[in-house]
PDB file of N, CA and C in Angstrom:
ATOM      1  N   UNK A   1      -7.654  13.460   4.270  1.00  0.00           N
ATOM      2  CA  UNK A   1      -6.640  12.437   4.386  1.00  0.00           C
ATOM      3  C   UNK A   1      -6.048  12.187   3.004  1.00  0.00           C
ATOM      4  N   UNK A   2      -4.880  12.053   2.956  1.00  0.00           N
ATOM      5  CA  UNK A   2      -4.381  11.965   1.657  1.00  0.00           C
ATOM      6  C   UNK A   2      -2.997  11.087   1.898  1.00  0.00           C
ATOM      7  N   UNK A   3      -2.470  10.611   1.294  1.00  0.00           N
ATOM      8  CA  UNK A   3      -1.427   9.625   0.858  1.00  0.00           C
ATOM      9  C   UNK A   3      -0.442  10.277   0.022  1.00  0.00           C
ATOM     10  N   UNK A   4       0.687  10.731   0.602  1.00  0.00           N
ATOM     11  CA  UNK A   4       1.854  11.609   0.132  1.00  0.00           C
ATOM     12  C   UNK A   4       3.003  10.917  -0.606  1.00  0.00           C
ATOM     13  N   UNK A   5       3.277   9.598   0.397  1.00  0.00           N
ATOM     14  CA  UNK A   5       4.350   8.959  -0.465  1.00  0.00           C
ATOM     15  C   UNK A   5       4.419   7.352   0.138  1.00  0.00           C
ATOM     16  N   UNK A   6       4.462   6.653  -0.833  1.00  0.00           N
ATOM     17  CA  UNK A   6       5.318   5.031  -0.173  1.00  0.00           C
ATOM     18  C   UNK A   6       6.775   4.641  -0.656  1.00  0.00           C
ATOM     19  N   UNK A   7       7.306   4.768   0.525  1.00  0.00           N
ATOM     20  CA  UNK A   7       8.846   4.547   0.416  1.00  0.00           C
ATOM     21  C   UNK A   7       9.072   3.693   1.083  1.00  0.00           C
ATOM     22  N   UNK A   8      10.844   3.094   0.402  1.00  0.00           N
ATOM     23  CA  UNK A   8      11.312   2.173   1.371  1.00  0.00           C
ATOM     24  C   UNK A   8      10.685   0.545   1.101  1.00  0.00           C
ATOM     25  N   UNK A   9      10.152   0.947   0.001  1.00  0.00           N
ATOM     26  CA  UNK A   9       9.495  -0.360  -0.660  1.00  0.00           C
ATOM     27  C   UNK A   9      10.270  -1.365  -0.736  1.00  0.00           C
ATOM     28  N   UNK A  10      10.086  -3.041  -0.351  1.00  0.00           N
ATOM     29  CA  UNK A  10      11.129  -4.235  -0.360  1.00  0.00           C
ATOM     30  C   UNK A  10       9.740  -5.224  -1.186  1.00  0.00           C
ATOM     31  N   UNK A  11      10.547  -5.977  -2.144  1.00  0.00           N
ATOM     32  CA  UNK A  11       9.895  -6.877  -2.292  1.00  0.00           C
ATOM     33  C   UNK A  11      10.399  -8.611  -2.099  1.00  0.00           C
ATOM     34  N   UNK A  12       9.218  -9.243  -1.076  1.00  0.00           N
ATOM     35  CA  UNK A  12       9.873 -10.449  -0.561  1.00  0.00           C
ATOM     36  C   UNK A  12       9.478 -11.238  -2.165  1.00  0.00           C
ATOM     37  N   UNK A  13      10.399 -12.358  -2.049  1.00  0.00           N
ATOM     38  CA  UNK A  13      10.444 -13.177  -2.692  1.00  0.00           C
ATOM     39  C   UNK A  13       9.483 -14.708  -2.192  1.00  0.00           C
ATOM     40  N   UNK A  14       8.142 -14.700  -3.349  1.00  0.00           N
ATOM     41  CA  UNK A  14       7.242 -15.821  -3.157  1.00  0.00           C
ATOM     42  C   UNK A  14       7.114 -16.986  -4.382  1.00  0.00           C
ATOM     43  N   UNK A  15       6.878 -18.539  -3.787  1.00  0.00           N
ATOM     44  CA  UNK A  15       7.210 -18.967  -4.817  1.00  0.00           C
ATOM     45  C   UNK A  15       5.735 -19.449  -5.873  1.00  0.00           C
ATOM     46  N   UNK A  16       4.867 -18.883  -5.381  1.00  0.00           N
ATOM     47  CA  UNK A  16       3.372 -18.195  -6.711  1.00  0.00           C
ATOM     48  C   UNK A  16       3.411 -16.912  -7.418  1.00  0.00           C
ATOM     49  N   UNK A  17       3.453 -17.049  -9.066  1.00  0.00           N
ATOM     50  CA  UNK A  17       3.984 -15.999  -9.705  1.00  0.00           C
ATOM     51  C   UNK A  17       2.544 -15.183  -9.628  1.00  0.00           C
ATOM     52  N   UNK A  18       2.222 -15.099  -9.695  1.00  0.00           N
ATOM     53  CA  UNK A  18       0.735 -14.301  -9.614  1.00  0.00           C
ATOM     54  C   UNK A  18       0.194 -13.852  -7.945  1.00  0.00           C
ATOM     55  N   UNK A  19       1.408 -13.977  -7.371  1.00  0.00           N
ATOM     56  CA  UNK A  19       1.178 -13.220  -6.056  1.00  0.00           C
ATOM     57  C   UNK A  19       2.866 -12.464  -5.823  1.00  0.00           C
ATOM     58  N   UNK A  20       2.428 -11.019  -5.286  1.00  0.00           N
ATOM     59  CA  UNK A  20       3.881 -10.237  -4.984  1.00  0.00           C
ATOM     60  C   UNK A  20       3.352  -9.823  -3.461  1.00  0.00           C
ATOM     61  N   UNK A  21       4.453  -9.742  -2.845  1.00  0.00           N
ATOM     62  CA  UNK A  21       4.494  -9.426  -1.057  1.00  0.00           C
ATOM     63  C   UNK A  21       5.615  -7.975  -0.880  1.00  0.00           C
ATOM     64  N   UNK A  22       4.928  -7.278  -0.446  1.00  0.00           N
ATOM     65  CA  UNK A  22       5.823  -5.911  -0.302  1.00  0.00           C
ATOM     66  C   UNK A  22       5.772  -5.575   1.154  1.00  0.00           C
ATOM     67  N   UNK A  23       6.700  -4.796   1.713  1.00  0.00           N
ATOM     68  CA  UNK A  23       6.816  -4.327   2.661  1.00  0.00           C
ATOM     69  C   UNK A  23       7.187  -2.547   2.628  1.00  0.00           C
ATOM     70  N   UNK A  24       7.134  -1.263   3.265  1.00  0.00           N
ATOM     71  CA  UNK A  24       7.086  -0.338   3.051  1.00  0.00           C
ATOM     72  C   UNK A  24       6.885   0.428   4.295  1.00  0.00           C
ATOM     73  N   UNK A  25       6.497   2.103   3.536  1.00  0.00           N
ATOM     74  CA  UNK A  25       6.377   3.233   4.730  1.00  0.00           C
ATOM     75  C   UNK A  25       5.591   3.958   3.955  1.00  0.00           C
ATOM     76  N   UNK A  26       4.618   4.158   4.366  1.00  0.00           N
ATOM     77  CA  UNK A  26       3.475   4.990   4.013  1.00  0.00           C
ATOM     78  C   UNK A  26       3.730   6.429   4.175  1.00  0.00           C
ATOM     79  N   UNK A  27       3.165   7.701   3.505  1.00  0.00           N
ATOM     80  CA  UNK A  27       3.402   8.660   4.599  1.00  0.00           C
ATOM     81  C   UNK A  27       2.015   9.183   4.409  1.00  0.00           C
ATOM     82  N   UNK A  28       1.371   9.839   4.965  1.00  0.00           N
ATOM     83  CA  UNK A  28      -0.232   9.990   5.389  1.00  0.00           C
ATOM     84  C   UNK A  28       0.270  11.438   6.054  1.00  0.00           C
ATOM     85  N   UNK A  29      -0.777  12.761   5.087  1.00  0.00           N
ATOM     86  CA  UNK A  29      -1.033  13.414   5.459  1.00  0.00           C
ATOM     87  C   UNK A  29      -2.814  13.662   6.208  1.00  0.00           C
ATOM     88  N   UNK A  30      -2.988  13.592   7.274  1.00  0.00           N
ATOM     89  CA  UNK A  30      -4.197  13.905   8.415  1.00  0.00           C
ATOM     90  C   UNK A  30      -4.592  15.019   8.602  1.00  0.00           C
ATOM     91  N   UNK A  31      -6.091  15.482   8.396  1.00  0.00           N
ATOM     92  CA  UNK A  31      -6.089  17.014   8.942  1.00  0.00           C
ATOM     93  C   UNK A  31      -5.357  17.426   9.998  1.00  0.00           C
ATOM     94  N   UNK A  32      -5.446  18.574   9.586  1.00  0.00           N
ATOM     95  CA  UNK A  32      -4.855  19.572  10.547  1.00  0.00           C
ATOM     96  C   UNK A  32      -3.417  19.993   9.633  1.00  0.00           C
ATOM     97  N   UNK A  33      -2.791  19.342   9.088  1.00  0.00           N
ATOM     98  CA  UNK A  33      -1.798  19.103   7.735  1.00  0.00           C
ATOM     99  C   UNK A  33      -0.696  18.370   9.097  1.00  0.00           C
ATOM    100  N   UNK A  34      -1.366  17.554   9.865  1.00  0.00           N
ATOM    101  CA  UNK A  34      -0.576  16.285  10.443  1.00  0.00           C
ATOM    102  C   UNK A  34      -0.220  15.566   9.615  1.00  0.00           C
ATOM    103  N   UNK A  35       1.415  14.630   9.507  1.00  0.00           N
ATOM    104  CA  UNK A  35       2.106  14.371   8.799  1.00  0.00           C
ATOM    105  C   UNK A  35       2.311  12.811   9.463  1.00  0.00           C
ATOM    106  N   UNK A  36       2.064  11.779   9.252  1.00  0.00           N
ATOM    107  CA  UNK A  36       2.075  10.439  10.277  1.00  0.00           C
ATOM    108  C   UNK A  36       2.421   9.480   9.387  1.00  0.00           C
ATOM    109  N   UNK A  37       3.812   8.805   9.816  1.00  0.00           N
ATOM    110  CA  UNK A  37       4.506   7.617   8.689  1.00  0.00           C
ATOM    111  C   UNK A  37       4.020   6.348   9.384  1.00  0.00           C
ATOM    112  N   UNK A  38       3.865   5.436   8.426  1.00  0.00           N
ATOM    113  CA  UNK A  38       3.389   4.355   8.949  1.00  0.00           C
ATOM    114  C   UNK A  38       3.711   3.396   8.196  1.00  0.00           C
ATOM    115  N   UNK A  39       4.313   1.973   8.888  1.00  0.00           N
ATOM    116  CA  UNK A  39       4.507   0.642   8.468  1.00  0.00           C
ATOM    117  C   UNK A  39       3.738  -0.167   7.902  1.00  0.00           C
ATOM    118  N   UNK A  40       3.744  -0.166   6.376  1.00  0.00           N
ATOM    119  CA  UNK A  40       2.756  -1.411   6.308  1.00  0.00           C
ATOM    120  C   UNK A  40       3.489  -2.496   5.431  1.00  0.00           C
ATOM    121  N   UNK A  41       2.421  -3.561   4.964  1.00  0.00           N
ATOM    122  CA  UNK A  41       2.790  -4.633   4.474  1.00  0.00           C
ATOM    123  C   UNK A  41       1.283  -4.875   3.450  1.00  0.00           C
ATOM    124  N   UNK A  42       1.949  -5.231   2.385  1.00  0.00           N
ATOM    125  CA  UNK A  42       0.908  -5.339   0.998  1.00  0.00           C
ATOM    126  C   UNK A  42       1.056  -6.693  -0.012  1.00  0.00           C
ATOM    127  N   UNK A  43       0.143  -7.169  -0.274  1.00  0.00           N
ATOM    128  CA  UNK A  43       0.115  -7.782  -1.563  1.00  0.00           C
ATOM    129  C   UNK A  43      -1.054  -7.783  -2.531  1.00  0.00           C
ATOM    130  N   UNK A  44       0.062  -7.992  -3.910  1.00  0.00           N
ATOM    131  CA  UNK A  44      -0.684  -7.835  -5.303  1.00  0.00           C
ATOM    132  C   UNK A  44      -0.995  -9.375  -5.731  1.00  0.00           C
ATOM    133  N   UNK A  45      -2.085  -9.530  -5.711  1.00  0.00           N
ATOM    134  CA  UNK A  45      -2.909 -10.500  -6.377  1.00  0.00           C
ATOM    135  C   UNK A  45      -3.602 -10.564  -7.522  1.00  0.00           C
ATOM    136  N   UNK A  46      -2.610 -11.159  -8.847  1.00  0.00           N
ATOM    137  CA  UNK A  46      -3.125 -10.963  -9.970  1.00  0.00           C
ATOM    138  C   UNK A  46      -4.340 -12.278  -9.905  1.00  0.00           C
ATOM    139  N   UNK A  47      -5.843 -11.924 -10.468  1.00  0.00           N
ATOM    140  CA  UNK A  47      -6.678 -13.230 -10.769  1.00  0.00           C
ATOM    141  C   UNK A  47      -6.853 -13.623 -11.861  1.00  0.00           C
ATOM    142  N   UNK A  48      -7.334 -14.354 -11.937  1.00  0.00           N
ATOM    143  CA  UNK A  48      -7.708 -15.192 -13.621  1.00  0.00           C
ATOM    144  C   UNK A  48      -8.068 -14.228 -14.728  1.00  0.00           C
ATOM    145  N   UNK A  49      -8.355 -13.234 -14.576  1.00  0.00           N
ATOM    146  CA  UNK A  49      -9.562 -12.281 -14.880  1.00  0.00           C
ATOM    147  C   UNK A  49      -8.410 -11.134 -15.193  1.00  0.00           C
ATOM    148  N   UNK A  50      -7.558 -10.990 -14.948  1.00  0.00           N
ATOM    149  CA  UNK A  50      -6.442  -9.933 -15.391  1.00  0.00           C
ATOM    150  C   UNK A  50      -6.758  -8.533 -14.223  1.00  0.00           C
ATOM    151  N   UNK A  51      -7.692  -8.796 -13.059  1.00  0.00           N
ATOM    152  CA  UNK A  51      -7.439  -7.775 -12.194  1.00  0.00           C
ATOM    153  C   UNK A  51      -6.802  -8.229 -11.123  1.00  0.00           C
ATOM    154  N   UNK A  52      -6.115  -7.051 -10.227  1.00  0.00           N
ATOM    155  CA  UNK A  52      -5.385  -7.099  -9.535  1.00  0.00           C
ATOM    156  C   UNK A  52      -6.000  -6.440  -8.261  1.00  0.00           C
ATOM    157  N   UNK A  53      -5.906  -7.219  -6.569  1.00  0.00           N
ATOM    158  CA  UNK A  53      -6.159  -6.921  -5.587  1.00  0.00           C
ATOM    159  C   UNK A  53      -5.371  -6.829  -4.353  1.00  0.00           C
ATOM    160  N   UNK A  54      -5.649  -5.650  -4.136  1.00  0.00           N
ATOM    161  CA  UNK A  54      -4.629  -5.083  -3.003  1.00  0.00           C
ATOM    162  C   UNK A  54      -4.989  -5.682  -2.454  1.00  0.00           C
ATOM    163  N   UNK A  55      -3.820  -6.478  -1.188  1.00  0.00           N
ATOM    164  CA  UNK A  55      -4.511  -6.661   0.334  1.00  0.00           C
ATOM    165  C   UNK A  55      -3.178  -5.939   0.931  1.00  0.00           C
ATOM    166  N   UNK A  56      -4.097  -5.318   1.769  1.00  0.00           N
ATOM    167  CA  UNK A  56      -2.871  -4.690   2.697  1.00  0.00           C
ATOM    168  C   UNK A  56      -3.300  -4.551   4.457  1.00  0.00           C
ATOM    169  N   UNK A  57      -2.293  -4.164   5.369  1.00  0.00           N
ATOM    170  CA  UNK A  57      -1.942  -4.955   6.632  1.00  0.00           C
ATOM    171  C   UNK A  57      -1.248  -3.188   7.122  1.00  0.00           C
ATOM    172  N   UNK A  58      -1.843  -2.662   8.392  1.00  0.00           N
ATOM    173  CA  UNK A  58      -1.042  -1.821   8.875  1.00  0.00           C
ATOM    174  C   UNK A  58      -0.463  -2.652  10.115  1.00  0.00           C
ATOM    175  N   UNK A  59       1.242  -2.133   9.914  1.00  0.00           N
ATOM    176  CA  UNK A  59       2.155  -2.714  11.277  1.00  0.00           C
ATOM    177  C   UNK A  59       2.294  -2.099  11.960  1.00  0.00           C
ATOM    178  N   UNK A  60       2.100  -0.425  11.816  1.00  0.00           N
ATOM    179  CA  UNK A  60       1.700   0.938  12.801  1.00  0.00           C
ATOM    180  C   UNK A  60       0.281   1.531  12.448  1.00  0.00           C
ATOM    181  N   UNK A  61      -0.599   1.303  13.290  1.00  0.00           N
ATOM    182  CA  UNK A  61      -2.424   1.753  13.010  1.00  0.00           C
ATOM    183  C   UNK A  61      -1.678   3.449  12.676  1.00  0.00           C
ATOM    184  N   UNK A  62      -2.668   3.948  11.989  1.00  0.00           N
ATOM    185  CA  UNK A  62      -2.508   5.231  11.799  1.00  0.00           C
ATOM    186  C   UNK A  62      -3.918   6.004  12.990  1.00  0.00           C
ATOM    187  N   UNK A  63      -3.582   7.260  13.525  1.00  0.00           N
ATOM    188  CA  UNK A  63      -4.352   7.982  14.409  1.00  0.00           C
ATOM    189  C   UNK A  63      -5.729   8.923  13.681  1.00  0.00           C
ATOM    190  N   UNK A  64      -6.555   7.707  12.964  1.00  0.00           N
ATOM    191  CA  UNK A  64      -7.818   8.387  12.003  1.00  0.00           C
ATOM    192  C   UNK A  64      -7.764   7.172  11.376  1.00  0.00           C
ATOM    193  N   UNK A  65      -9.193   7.291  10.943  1.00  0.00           N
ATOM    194  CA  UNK A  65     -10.747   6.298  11.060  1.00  0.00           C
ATOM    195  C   UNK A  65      -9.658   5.198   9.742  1.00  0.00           C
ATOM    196  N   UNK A  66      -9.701   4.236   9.977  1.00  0.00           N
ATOM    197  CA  UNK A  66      -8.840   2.971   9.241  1.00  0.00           C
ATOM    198  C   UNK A  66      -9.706   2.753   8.001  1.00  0.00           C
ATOM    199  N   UNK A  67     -10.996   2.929   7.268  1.00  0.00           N
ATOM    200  CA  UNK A  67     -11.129   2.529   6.109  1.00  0.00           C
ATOM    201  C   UNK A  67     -11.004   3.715   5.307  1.00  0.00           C
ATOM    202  N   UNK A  68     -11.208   4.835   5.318  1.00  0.00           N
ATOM    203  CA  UNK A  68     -10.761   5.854   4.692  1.00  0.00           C
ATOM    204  C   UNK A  68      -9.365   5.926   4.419  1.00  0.00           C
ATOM    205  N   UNK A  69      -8.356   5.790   5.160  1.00  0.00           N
ATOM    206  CA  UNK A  69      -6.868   5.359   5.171  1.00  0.00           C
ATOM    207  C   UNK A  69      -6.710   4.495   4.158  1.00  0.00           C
ATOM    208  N   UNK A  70      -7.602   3.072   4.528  1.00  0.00           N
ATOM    209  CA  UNK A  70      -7.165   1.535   3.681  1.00  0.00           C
ATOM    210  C   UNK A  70      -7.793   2.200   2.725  1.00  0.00           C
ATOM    211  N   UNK A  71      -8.531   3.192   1.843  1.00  0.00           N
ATOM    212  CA  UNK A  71      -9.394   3.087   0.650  1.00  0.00           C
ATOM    213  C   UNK A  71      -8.117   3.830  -0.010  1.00  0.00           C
ATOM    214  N   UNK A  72      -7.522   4.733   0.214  1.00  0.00           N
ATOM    215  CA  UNK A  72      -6.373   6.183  -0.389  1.00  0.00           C
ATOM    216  C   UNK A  72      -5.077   5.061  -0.302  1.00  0.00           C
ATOM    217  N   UNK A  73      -4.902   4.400   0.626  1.00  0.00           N
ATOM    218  CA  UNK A  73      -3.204   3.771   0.652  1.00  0.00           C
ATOM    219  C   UNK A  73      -3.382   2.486  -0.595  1.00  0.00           C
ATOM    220  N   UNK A  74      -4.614   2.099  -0.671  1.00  0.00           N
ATOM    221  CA  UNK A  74      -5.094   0.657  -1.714  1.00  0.00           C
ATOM    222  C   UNK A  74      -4.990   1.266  -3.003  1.00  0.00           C
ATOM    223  N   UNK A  75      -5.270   2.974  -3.312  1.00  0.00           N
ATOM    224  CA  UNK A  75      -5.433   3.329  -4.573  1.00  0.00           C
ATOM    225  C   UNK A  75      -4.180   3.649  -4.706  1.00  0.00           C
ATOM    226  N   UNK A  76      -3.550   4.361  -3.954  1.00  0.00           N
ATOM    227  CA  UNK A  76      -2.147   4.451  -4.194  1.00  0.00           C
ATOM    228  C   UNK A  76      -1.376   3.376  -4.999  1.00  0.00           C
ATOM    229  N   UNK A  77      -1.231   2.717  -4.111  1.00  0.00           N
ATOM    230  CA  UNK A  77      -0.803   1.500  -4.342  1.00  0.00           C
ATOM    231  C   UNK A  77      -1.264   0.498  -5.629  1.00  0.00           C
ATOM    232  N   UNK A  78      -2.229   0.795  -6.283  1.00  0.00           N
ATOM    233  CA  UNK A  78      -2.597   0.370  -7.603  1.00  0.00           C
ATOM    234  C   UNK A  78      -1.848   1.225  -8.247  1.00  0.00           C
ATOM    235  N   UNK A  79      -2.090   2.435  -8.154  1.00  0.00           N
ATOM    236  CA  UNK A  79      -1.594   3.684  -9.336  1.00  0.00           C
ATOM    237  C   UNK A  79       0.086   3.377  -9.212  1.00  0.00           C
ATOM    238  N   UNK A  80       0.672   3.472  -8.086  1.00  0.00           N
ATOM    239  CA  UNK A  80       2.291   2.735  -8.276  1.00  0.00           C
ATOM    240  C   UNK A  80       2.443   1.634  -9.677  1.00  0.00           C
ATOM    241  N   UNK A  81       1.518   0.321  -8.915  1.00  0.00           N
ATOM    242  CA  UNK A  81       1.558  -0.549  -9.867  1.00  0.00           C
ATOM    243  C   UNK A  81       1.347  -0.666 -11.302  1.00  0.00           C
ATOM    244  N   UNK A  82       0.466   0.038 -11.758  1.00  0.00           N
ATOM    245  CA  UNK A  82      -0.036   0.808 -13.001  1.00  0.00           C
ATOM    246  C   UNK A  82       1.134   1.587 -13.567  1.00  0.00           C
ATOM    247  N   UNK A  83       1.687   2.133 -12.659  1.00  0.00           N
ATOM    248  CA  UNK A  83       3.139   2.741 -13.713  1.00  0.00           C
ATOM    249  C   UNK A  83       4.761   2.280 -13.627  1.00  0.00           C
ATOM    250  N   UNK A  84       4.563   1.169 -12.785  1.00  0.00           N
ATOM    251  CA  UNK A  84       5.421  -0.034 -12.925  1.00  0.00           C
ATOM    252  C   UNK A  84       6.378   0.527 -12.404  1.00  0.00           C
ATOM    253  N   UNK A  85       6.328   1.082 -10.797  1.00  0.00           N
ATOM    254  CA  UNK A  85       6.791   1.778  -9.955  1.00  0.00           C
ATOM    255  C   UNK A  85       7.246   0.990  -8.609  1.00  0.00           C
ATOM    256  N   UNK A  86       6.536  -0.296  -8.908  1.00  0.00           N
ATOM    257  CA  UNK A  86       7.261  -1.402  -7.614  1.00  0.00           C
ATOM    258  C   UNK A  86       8.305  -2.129  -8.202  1.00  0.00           C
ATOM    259  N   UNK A  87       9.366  -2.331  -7.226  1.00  0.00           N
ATOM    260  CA  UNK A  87      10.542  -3.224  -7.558  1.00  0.00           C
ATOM    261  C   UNK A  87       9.717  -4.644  -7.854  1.00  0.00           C
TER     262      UNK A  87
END
């Protein structure tokens, strides 16, 4: 399982600066080299402590086992953030 691309990225507007709300499209490559896009919804939670925690929300389940998915789409999604790749 691997995590190919997140596109289509929106960021809502919240009024706590130390919280960001995104919306997006995953794309998830699945064995077999199945190709499955999927809706999700994320936020970055900076803490006191200077780390940052994904929470994220699928709006289309993907077809394969959901924490292996949430572990690759959560790292993704840091490494975006890390190179200052979200709007």
């Amino acid at each position: 399982m691997k995590v190919l691309a997140i596109d289509n990225i929106v960021r809502r507007e919240m009024p706590i600066h130390y919280r960001r709300n995104f919306t997006g499209n995953a794309l998830l490559q699945l064995p077999g080299d199945r190709e499955r896009p999927c809706r999700i919804e994320f936020t970055l939670e900076h803490g006191p402590t200077g780390q940052v925690e994904v929470q994220l929300q699928f709006l289309e389940l993907p077809d394969y086992p959901l924490v292996p998915v949430m572990k690759a789409v959560k790292a993704h999604i840091a490494s975006l953030d890390r190179k200052g790749a979200l709007p």
